[in-house]
N, C-alpha and C. Protein backbone atom coordinates (compact mmCIF):
# COMPACT_ATOMS: atom_id res chain seq x y z
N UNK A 1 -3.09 45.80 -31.05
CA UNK A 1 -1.93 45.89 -30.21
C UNK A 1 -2.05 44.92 -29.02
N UNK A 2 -3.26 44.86 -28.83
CA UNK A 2 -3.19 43.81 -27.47
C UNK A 2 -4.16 42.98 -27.84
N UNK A 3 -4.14 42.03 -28.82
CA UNK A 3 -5.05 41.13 -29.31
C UNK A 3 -5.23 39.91 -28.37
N UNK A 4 -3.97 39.53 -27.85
CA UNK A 4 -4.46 38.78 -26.51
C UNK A 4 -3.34 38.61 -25.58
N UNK A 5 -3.86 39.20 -25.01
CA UNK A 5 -2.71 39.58 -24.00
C UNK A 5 -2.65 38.80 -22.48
N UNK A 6 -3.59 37.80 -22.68
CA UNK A 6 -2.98 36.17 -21.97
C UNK A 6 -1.95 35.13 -22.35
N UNK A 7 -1.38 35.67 -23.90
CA UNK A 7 -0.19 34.70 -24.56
C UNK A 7 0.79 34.49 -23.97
N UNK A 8 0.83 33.09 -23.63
CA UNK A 8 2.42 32.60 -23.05
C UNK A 8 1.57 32.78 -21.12
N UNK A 9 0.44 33.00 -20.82
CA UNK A 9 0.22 32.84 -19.74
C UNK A 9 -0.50 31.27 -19.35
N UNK A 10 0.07 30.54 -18.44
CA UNK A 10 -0.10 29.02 -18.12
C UNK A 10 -1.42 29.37 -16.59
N UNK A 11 -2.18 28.66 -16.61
CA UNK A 11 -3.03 28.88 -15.25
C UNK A 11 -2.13 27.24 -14.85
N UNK A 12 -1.58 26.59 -14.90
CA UNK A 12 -1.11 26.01 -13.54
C UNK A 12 -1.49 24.56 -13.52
N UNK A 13 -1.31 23.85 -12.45
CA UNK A 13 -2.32 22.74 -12.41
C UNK A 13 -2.99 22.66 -11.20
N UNK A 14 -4.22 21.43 -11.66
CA UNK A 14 -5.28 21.75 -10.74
C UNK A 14 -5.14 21.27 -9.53
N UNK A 15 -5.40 21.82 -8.23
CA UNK A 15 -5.05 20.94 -7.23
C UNK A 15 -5.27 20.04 -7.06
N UNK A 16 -4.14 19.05 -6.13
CA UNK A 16 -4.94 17.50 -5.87
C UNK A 16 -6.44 17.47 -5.17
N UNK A 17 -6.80 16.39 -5.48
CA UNK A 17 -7.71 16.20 -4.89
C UNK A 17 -7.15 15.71 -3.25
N UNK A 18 -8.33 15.69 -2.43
CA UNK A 18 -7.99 15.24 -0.46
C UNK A 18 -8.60 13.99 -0.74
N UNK A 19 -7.85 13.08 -0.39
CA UNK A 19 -8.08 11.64 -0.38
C UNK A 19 -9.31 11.33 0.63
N UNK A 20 -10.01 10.26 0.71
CA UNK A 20 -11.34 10.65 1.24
C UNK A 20 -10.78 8.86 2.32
N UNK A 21 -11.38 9.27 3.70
CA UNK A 21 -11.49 7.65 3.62
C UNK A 21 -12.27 6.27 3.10
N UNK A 22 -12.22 5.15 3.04
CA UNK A 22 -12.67 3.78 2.39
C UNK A 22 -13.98 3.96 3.67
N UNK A 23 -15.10 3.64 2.66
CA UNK A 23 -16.47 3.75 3.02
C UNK A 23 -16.80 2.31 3.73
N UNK A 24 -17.52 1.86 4.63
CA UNK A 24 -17.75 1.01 5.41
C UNK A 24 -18.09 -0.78 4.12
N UNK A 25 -18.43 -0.28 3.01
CA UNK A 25 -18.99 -1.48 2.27
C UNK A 25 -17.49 -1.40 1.46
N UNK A 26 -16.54 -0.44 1.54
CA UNK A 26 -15.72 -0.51 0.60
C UNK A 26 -14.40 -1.59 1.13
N UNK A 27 -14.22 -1.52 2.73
CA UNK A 27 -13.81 -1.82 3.82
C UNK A 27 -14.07 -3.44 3.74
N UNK A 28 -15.12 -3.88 3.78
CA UNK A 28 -15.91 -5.25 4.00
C UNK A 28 -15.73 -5.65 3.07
N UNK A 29 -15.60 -4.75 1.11
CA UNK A 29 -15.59 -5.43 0.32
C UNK A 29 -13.92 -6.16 0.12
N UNK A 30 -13.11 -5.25 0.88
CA UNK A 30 -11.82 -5.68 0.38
C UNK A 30 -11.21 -6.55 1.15
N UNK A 31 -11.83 -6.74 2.83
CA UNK A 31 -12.15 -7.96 3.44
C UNK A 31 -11.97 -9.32 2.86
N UNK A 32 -12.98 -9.25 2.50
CA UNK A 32 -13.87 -10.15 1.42
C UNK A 32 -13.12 -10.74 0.49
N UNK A 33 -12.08 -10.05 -0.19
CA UNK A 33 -11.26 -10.46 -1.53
C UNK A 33 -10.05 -10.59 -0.86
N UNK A 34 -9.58 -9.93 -0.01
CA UNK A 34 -8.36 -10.70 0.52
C UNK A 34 -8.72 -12.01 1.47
N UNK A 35 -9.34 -12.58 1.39
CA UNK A 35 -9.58 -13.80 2.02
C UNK A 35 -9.62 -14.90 1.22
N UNK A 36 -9.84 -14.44 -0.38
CA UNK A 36 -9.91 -15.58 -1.15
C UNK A 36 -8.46 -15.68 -1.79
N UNK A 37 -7.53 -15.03 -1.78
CA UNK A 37 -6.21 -15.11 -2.75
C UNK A 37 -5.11 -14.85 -1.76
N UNK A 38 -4.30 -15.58 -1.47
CA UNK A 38 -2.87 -14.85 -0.21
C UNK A 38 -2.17 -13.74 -1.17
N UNK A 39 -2.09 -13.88 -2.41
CA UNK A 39 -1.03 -12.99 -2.68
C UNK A 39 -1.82 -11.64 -2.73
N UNK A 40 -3.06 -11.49 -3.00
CA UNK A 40 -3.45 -10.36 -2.57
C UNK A 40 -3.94 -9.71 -0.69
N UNK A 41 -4.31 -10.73 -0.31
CA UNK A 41 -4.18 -10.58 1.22
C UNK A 41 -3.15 -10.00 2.01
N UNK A 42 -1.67 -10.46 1.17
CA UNK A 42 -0.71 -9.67 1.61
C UNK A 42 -0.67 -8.54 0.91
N UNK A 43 -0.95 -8.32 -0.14
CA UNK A 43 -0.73 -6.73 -0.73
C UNK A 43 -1.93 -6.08 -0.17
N UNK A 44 -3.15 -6.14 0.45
CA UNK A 44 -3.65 -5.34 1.30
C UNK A 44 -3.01 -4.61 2.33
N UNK A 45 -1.93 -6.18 2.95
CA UNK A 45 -1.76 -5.73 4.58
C UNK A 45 -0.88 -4.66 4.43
N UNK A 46 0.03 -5.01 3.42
CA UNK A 46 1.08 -4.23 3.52
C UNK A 46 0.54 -2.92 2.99
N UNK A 47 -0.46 -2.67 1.88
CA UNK A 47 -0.73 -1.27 1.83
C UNK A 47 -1.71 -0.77 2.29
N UNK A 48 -2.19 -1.26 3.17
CA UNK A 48 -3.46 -0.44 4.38
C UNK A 48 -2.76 -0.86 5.53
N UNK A 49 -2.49 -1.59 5.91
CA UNK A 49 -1.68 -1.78 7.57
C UNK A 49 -0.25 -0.58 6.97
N UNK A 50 0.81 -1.32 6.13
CA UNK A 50 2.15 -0.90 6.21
C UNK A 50 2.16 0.84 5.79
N UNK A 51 0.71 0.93 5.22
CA UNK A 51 0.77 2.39 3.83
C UNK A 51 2.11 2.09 3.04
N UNK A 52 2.47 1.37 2.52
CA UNK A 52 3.66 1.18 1.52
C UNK A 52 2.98 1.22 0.01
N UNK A 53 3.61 1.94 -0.53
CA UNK A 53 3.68 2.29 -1.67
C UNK A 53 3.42 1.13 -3.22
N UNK A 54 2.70 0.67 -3.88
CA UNK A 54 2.54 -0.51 -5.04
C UNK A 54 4.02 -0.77 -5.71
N UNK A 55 4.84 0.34 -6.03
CA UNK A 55 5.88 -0.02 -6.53
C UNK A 55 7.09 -0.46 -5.02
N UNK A 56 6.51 -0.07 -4.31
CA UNK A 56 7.53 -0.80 -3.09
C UNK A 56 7.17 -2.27 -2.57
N UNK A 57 5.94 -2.51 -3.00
CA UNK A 57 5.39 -3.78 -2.36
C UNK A 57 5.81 -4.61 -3.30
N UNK A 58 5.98 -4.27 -4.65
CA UNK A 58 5.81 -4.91 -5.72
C UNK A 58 7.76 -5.28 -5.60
N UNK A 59 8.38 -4.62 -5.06
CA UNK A 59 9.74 -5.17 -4.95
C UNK A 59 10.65 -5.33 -3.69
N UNK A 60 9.55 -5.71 -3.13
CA UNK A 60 9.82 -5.77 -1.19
C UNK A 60 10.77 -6.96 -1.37
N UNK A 61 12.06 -7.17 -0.52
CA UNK A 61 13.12 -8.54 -0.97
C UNK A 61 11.99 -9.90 0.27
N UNK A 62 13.00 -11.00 -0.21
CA UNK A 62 12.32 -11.75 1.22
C UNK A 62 13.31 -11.44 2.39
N UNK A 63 14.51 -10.83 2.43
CA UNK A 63 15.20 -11.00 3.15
C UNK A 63 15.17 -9.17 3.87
N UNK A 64 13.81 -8.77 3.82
CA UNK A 64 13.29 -7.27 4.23
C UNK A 64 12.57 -8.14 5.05
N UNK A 65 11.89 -9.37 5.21
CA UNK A 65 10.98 -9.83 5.91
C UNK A 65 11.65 -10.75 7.26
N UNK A 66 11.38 -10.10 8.56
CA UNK A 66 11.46 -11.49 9.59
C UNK A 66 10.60 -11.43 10.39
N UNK A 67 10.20 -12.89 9.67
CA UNK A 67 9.11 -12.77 10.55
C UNK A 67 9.46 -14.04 12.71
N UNK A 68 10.75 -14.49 12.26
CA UNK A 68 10.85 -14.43 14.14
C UNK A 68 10.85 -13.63 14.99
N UNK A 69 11.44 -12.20 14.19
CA UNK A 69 11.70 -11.56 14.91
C UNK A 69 10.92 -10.03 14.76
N UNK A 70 9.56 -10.44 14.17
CA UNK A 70 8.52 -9.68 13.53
C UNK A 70 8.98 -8.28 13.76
N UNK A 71 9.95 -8.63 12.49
CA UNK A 71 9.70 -6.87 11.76
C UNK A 71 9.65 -6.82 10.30
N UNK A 72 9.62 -5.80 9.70
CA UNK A 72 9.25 -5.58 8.11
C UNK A 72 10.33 -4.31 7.97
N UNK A 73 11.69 -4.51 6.97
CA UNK A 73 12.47 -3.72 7.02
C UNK A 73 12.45 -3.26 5.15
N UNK A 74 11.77 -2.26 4.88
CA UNK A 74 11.28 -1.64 3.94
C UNK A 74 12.08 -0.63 3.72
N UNK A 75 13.21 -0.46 3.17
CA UNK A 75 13.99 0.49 3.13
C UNK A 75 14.51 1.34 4.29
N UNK A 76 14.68 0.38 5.25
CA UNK A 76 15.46 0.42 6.49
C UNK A 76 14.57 1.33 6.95
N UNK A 77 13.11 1.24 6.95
CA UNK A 77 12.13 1.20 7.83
C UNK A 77 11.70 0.90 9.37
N UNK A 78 12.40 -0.31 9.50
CA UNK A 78 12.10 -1.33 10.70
C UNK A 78 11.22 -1.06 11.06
N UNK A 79 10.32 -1.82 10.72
CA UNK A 79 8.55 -1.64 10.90
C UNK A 79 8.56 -3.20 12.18
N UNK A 80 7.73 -2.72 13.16
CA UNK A 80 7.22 -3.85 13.75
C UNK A 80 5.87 -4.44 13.21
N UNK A 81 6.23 -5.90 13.05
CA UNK A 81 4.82 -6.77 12.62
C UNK A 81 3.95 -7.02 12.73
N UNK A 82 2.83 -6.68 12.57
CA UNK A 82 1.51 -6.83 13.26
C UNK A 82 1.23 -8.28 12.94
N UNK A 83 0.01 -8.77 13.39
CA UNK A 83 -0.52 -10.32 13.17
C UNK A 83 -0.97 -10.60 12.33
N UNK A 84 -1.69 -9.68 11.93
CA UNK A 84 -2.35 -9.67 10.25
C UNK A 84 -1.69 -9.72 9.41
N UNK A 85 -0.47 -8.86 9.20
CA UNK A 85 0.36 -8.84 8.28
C UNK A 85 1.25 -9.98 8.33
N UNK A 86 1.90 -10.24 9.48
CA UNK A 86 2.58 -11.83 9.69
C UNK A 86 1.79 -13.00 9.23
N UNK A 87 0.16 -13.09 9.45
CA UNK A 87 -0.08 -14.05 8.78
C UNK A 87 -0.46 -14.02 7.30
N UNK A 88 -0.66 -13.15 6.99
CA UNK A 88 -0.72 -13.11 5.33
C UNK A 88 0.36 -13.23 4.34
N UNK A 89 1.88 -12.69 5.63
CA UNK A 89 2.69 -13.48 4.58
C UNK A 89 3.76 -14.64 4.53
N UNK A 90 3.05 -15.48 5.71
CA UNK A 90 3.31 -16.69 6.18
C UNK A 90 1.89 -17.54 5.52
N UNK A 91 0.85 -17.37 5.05
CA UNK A 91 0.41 -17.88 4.21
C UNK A 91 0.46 -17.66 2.57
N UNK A 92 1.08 -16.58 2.32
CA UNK A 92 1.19 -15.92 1.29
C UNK A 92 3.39 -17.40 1.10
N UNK A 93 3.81 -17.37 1.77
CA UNK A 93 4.83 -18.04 1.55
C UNK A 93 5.11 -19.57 1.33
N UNK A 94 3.75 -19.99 1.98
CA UNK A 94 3.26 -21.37 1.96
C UNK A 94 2.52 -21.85 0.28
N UNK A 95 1.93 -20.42 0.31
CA UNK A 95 1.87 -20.82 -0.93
C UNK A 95 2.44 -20.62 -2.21
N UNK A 96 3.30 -19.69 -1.99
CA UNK A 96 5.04 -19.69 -3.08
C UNK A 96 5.71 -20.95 -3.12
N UNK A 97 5.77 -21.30 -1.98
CA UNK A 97 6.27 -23.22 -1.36
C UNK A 97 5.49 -23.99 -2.29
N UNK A 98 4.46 -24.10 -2.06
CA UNK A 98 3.72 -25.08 -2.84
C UNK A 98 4.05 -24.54 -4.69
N UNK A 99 3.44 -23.41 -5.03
CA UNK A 99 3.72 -23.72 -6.00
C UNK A 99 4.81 -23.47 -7.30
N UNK A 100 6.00 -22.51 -6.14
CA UNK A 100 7.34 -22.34 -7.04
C UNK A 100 8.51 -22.99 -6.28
N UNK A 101 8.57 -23.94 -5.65
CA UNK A 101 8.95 -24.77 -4.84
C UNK A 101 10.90 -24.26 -4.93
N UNK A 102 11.23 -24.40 -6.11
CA UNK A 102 12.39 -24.22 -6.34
C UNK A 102 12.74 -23.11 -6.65
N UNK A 103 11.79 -21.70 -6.70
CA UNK A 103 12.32 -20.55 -7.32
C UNK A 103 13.19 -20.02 -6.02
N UNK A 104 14.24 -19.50 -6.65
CA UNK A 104 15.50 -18.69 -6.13
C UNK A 104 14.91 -17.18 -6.40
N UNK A 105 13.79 -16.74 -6.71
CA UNK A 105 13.78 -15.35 -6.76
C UNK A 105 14.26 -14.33 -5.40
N UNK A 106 14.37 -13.73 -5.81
CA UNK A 106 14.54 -12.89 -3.95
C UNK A 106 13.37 -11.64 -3.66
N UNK A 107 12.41 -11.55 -4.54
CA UNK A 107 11.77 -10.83 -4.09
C UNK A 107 10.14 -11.64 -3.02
N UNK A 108 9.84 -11.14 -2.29
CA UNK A 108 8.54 -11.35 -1.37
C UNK A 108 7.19 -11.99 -2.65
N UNK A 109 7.53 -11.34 -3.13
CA UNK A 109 5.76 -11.33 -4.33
C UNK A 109 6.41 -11.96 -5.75
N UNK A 110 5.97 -13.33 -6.14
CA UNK A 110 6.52 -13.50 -7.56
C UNK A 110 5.30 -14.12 -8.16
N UNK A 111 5.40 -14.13 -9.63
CA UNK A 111 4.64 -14.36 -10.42
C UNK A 111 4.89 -15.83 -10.93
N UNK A 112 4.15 -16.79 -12.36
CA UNK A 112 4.54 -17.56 -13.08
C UNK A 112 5.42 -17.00 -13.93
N UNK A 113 5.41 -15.57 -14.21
CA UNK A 113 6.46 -15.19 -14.97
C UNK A 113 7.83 -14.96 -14.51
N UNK A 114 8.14 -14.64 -13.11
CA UNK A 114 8.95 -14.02 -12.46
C UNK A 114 9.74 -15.34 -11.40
N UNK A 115 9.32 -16.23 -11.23
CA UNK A 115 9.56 -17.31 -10.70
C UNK A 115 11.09 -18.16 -10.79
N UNK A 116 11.29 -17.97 -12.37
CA UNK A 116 12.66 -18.25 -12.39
C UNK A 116 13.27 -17.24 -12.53
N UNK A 117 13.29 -16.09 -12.73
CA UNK A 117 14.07 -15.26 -12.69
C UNK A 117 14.43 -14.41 -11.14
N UNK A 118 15.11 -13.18 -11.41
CA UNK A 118 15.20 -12.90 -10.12
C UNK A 118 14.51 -10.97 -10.26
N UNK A 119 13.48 -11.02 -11.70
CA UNK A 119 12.71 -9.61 -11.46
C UNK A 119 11.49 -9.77 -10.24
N UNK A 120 11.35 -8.14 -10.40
CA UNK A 120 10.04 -8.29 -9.55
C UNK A 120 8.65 -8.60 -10.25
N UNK A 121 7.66 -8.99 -9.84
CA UNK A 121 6.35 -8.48 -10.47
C UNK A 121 5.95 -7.22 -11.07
N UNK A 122 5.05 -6.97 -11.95
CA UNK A 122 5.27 -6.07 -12.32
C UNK A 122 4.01 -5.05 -12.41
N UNK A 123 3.66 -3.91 -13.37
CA UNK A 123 2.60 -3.37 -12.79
C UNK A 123 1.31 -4.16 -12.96
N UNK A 124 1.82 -4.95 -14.31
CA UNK A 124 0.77 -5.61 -14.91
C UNK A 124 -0.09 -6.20 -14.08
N UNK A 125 0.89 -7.46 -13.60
CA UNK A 125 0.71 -8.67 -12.44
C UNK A 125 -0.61 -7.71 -11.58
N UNK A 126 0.09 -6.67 -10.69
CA UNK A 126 -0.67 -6.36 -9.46
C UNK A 126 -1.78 -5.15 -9.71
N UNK A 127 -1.71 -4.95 -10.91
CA UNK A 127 -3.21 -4.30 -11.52
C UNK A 127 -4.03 -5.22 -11.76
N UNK A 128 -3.48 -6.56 -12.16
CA UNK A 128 -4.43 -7.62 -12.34
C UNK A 128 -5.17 -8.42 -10.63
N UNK A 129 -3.91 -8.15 -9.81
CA UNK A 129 -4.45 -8.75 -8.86
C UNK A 129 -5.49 -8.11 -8.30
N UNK A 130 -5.08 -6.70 -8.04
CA UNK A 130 -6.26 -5.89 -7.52
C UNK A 130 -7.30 -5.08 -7.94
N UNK A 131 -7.54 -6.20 -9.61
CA UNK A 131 -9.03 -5.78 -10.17
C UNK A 131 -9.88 -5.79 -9.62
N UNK A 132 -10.22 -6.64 -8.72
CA UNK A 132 -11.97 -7.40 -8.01
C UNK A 132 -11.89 -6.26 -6.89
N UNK A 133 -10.71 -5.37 -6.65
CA UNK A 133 -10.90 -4.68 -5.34
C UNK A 133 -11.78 -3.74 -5.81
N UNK A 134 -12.80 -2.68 -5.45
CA UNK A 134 -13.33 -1.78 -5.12
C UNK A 134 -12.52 -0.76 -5.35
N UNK A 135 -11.54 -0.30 -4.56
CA UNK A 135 -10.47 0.67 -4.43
C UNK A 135 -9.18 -0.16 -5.12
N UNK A 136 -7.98 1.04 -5.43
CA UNK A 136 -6.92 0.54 -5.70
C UNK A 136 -5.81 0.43 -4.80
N UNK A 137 -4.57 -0.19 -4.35
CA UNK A 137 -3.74 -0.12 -3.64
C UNK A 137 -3.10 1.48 -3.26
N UNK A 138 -3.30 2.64 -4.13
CA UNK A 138 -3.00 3.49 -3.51
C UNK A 138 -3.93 4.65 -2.64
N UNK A 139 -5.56 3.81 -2.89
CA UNK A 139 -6.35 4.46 -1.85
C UNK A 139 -6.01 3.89 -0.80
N UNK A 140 -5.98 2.03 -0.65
CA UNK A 140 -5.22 1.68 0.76
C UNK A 140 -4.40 2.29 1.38
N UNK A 141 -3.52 2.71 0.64
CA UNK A 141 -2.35 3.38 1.46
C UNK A 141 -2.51 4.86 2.17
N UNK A 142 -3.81 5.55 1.15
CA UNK A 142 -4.13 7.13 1.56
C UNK A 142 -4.78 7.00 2.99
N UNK A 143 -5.64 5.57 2.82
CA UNK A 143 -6.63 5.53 4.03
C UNK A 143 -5.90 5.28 4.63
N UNK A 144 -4.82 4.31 5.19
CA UNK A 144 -4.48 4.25 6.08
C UNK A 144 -3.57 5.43 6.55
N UNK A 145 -2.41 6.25 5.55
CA UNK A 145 -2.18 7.11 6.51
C UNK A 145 -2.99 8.34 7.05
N UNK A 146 -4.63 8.43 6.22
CA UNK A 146 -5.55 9.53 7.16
C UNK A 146 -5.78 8.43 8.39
N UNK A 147 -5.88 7.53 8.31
CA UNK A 147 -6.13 6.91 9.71
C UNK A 147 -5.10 7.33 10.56
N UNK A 148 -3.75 7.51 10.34
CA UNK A 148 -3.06 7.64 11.36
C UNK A 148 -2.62 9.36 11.68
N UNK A 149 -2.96 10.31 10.77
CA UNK A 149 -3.62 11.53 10.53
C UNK A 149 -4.12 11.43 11.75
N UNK A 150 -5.49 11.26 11.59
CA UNK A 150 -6.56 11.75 12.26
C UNK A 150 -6.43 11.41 14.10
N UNK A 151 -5.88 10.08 13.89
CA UNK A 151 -5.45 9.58 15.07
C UNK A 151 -4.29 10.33 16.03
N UNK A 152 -3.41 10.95 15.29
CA UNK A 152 -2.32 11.48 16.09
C UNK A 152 -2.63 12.94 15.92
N UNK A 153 -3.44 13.79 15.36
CA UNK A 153 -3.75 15.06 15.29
C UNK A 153 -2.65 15.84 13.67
N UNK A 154 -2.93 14.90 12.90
CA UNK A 154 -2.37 15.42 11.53
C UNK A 154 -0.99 16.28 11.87
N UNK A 155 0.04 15.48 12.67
CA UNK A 155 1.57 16.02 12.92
C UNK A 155 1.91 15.45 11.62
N UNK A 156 2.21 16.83 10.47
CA UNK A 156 3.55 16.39 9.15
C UNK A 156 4.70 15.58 9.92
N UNK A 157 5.16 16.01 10.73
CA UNK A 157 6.18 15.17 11.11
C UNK A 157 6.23 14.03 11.51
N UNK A 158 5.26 13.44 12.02
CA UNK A 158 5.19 12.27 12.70
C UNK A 158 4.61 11.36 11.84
N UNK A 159 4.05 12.15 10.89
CA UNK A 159 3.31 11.35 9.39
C UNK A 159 4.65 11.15 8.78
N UNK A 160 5.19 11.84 7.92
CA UNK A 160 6.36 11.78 7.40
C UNK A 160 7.21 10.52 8.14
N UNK A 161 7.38 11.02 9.30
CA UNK A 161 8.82 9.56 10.09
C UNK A 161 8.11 7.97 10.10
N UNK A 162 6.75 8.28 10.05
CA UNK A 162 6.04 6.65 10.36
C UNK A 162 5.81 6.09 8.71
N UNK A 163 5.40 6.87 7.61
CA UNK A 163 5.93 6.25 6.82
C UNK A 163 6.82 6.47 5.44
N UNK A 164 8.00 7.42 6.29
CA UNK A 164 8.75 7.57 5.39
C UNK A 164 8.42 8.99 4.20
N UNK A 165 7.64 9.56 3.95
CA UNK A 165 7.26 10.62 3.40
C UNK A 165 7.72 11.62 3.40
N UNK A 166 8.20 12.42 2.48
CA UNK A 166 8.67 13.29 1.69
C UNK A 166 7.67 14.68 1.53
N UNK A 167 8.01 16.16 0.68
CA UNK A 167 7.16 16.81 0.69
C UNK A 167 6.48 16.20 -0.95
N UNK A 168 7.14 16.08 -1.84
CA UNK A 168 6.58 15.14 -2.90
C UNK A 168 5.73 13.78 -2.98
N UNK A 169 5.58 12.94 -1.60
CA UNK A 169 5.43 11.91 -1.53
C UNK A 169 4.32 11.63 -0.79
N UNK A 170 3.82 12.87 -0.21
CA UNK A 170 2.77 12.77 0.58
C UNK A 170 0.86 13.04 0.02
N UNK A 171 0.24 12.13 0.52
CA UNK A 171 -0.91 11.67 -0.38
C UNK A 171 -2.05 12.99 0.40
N UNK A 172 -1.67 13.85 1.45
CA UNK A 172 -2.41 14.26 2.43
C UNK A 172 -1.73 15.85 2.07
N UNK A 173 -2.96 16.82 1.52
CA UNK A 173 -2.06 18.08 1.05
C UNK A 173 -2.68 18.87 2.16
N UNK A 174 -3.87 18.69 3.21
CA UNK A 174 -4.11 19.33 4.24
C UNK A 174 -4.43 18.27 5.31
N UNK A 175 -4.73 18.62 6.51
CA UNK A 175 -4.90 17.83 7.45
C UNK A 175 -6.44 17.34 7.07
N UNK A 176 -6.70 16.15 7.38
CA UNK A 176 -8.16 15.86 7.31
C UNK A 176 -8.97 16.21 8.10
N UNK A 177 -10.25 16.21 7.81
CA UNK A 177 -11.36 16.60 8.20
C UNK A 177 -11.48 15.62 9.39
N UNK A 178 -11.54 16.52 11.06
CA UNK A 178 -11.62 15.63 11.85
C UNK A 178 -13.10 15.33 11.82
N UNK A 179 -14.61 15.50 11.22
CA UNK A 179 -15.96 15.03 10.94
C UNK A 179 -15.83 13.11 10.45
N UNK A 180 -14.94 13.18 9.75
CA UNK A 180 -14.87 11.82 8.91
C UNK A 180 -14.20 10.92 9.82
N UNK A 181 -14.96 9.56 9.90
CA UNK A 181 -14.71 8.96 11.09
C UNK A 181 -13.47 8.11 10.19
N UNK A 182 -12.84 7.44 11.17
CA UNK A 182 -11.39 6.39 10.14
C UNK A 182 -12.34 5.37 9.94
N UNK A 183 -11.94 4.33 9.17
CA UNK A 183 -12.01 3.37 8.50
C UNK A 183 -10.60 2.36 8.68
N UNK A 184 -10.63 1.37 9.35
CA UNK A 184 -9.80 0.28 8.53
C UNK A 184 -10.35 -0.79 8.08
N UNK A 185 -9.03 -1.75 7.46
CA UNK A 185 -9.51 -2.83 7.04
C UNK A 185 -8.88 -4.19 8.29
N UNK A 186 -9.64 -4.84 8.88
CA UNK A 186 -9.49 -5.89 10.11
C UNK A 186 -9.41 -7.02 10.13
N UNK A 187 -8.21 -7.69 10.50
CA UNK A 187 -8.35 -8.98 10.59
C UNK A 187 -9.52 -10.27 10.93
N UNK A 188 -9.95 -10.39 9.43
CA UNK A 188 -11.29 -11.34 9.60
C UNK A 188 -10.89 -12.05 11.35
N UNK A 189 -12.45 -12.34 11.57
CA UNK A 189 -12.12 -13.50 12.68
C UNK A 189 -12.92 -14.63 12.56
């Protein structure tokens, strides 16, 4: 009669894991690799400086970018520009110049594939770019918003408005551990 009487019972799924911050060699290593390639130099800045999202970076327009008037307008974001990020994608554009000279694309980030057209890059492209990293673009983005966590006293709200976050969207399911010191990643000098 009650042969098993757990049938049709689901245990759930497992909780997320708490994003940890980028370890001091992990930090230096990604240093390190954004210094040799602009187009990944800028997909650092923007996802450890901006915390923006891989599929948002990956279809950021150029005309989201001013940089006279240094801001970064990311889904009507209006982000002010930091220096790091201004120069990575003022060298990151110099070298679109040089070598798609004539592409009309409109997105920020293009490929040899994407060059004449007007798609974005795709996951392929920027899984490939950020093989040599250590971490992936969406630990960048975790670390940086526990950096700004930890820094402002883990306000949901003030996390949420700085970058845009949702109750679905958020990488941080408790406040972090104020023991764990931040980590960023710094404009070589």
């Amino acid at each position: 009669m009650f042969a098993k009487p757990m049938r049709g019972v689901h245990g759930g799924k497992l909780p997320a894991s708490i994003p940890l911050s980028l370890t001091a060699d992990e930090v230096e290593s990604v240093a390190q690799a954004a210094l040799q390639e602009p187009a990944l130099r800028l997909v650092v800045a923007l996802s450890d400086v901006h915390a923006l999202p891989a599929r948002r970076i990956r279809s950021l327009l150029l005309e989201e970018v001013d940089l006279p008037g240094r801001r970064l307008d990311p889904e009507d974001l209006d982000r002010p520009l930091d220096e790091y990020t201004a120069e990575a994608i003022t060298d990151y554009l110099a070298t679109r110049h040089r070598r798609w000279s004539n592409s009309t694309n409109p997105h920020l980030l293009i490929s040899r594939n994407t060059a004449t057209t007007t798609a974005a890059v795709g996951t392929f492209w920027m899984d490939k770019l950020v093989k040599q990293l250590p971490v992936g673009v969406d630990r960048l983005r975790h670390d940086r918003i526990l950096e700004e966590a930890l820094a402002n006293g883990a306000d949901p709200l003030h996390l949420a408005h700085v970058f845009s976050l949702g109750a679905k969207t958020s990488p941080v399911a408790r406040p972090p551990s104020p023991l764990r010191p931040p980590n960023r990643i710094r404009a070589p000098r």
